[in-house]
Structure formats: C-alpha cells, structure tokens
C-alpha atoms as a PDB file:
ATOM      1  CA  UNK A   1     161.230  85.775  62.650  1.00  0.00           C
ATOM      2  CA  UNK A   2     157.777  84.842  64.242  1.00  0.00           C
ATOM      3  CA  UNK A   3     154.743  85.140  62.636  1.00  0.00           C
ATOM      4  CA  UNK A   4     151.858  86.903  63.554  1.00  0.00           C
ATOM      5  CA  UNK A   5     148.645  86.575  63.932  1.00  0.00           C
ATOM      6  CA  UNK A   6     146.305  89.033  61.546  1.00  0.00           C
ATOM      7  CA  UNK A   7     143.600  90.534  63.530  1.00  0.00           C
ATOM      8  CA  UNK A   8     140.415  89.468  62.007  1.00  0.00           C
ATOM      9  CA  UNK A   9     136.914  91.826  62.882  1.00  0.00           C
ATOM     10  CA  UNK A  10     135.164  88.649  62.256  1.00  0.00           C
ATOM     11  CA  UNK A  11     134.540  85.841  64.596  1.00  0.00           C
ATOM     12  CA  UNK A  12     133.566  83.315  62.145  1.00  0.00           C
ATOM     13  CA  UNK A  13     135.440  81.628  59.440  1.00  0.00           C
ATOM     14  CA  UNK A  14     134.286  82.146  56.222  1.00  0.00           C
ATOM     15  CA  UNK A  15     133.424  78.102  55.506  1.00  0.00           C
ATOM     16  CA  UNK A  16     130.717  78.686  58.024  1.00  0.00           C
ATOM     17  CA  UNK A  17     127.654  79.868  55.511  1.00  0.00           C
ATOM     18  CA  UNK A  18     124.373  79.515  57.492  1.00  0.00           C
ATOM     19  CA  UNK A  19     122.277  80.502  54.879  1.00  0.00           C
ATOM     20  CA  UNK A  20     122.946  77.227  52.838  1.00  0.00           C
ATOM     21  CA  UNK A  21     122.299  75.308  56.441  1.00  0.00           C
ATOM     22  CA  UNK A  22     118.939  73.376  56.320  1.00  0.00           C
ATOM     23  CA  UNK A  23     116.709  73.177  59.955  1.00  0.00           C
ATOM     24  CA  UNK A  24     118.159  76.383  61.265  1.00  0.00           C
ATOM     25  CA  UNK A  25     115.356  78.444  62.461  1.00  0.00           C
ATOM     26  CA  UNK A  26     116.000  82.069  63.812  1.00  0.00           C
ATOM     27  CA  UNK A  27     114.561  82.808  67.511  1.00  0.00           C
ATOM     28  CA  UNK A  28     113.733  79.126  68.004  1.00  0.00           C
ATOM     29  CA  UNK A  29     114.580  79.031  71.381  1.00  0.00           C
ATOM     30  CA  UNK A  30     112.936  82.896  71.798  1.00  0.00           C
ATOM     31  CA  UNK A  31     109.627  81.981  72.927  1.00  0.00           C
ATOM     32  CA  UNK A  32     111.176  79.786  75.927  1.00  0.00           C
ATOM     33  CA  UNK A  33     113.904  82.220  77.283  1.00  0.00           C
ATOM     34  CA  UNK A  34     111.066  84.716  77.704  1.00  0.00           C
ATOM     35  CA  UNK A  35     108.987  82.823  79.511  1.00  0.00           C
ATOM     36  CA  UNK A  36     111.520  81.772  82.137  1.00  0.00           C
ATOM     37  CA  UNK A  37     112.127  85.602  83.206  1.00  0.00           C
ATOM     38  CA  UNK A  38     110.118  88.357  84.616  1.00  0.00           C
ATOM     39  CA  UNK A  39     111.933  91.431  84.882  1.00  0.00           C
ATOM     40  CA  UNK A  40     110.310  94.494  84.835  1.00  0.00           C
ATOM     41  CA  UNK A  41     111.518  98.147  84.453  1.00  0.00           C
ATOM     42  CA  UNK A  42     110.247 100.759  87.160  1.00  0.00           C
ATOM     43  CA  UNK A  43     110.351 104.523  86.438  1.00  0.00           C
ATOM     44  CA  UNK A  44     112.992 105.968  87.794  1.00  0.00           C
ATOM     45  CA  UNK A  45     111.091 108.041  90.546  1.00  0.00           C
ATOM     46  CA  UNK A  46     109.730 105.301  91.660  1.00  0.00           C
ATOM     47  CA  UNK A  47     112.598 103.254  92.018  1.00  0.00           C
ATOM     48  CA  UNK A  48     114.364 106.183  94.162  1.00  0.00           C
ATOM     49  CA  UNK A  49     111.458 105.280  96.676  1.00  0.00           C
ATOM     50  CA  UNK A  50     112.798 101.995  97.302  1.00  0.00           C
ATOM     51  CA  UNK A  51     116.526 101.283  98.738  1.00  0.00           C
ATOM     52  CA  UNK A  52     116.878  97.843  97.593  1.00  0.00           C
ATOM     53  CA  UNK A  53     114.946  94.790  95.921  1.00  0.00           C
ATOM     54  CA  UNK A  54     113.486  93.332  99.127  1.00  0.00           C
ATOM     55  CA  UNK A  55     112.150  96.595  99.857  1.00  0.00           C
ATOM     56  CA  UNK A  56     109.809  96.337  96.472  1.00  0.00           C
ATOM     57  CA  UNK A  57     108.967  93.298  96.733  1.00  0.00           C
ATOM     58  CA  UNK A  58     107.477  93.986 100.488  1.00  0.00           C
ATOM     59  CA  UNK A  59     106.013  96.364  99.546  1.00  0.00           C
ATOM     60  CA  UNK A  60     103.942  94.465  96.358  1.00  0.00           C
ATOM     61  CA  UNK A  61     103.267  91.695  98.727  1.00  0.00           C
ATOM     62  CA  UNK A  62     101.486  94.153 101.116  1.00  0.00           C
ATOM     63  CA  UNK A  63      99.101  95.738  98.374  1.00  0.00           C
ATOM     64  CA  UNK A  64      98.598  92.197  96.594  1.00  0.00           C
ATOM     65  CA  UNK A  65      97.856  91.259 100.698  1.00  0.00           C
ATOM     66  CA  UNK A  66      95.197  94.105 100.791  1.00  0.00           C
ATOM     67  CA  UNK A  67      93.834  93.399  97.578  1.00  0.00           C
ATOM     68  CA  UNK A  68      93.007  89.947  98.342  1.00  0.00           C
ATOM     69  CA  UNK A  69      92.079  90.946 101.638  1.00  0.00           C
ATOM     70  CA  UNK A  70      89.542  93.518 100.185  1.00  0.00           C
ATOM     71  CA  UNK A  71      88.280  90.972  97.286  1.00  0.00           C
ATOM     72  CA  UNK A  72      87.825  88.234  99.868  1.00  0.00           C
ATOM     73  CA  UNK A  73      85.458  90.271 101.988  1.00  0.00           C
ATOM     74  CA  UNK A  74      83.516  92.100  99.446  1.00  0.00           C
ATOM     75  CA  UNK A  75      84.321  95.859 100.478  1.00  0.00           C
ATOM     76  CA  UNK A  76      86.410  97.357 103.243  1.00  0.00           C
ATOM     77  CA  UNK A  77      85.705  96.043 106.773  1.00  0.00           C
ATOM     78  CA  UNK A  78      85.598  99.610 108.511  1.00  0.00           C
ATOM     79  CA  UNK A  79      83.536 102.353 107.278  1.00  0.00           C
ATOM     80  CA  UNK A  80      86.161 104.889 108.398  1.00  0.00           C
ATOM     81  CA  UNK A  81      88.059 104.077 105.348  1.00  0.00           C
ATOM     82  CA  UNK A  82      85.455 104.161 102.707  1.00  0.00           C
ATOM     83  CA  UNK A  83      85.593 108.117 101.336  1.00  0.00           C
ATOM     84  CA  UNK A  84      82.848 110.501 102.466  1.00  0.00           C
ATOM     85  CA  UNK A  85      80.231 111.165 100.739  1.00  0.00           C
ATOM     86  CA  UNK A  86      80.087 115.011  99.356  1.00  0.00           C
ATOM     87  CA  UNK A  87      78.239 117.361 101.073  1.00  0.00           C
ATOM     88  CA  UNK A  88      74.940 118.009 100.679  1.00  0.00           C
ATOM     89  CA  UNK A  89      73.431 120.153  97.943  1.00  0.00           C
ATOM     90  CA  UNK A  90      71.633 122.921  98.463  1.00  0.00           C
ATOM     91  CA  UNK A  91      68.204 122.785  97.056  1.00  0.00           C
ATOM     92  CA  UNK A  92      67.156 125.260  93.832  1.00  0.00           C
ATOM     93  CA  UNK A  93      65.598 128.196  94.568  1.00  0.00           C
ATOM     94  CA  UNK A  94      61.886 128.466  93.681  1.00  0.00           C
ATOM     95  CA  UNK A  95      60.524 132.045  91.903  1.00  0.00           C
ATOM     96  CA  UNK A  96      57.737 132.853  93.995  1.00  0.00           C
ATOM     97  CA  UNK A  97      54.061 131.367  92.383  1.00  0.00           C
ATOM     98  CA  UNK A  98      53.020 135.100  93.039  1.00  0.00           C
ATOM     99  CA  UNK A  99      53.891 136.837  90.044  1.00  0.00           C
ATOM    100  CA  UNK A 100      52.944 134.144  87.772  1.00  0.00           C
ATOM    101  CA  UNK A 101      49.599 134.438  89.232  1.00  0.00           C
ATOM    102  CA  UNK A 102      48.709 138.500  88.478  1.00  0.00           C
END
C-alpha cells in the first residue's frame, strides 16, 4: 500500500523558530521596496476619463508642461485667459443733505 502524504496548513516545519533567531529584523528591507515604486490610486471617476495608461500620463505631462510654462514666465502670456474682473459696483446711495439741514 502507498503512503500518503498528510496535508499540512502550514508551510513551515516546526524546527524553524524565528523568534529564538538573532539579527532578524522585521520590515528591514521595507523602507527600500517603497522607494523603488510609485503607484498611485485614481478615483474611480476619474480613471473612467482615461482609456489607457498612456492616455494619463499625456495628459500629466501637458499640465506639468503648462505649469512650468506659466512659472517660467511669471503669469499667463495672453490677457484673454486671465478671468475678468467683476463688474462694477454701483455706488451707495446718498440721503439728501436737505433734511438734515431743517
């Protein structure tokens, strides 16, 4: 008859005891993995604006284009698309100095 292998839930043999281990140091490594990726979640309305990756990233590149663009020359070149000013207000009414006077 062949024998068969019990199916252990456990990976690791039980001789393995980290805790005794000396110079293991949890997350040691963390700092470095998360430096060497930049991923970044988008909402998900936003991210139905956009049919693929390349698509973001053209479109960052164009605003970080125009904001180097606009920091470069101080302002925006062309007054057209500066916002209007608000319209003018209207100036207080006065009472009349007549009735103060008697």
């Amino acid at each position: 008859m062949k024998k068969t292998n019990p199916i252990v839930a456990d990976d690791m043999r039980p001789e393995y005891d980290f805790a005794s281990m000396k110079g293991g140091v949890r997350g040691k490594y963390a700092r470095r993995a998360r430096a060497g990726t930049n991923i970044v979640l988008i909402e998900p309305e936003v991210a139905e604006a956009f049919p693929s990756e390349q698509a973001v990233n053209e479109a960052l590149k164009g605003v970080l284009n125009t904001t180097r663009a606009v920091r470069s020359t101080g302002g925006l070149p062309n007054r057209a698309l500066q916002p209007t000013n608000r319209a003018p207000r209207k100036a207080k009414s006065r009472k009349s100095s007549r009735s103060a006077r008697g």
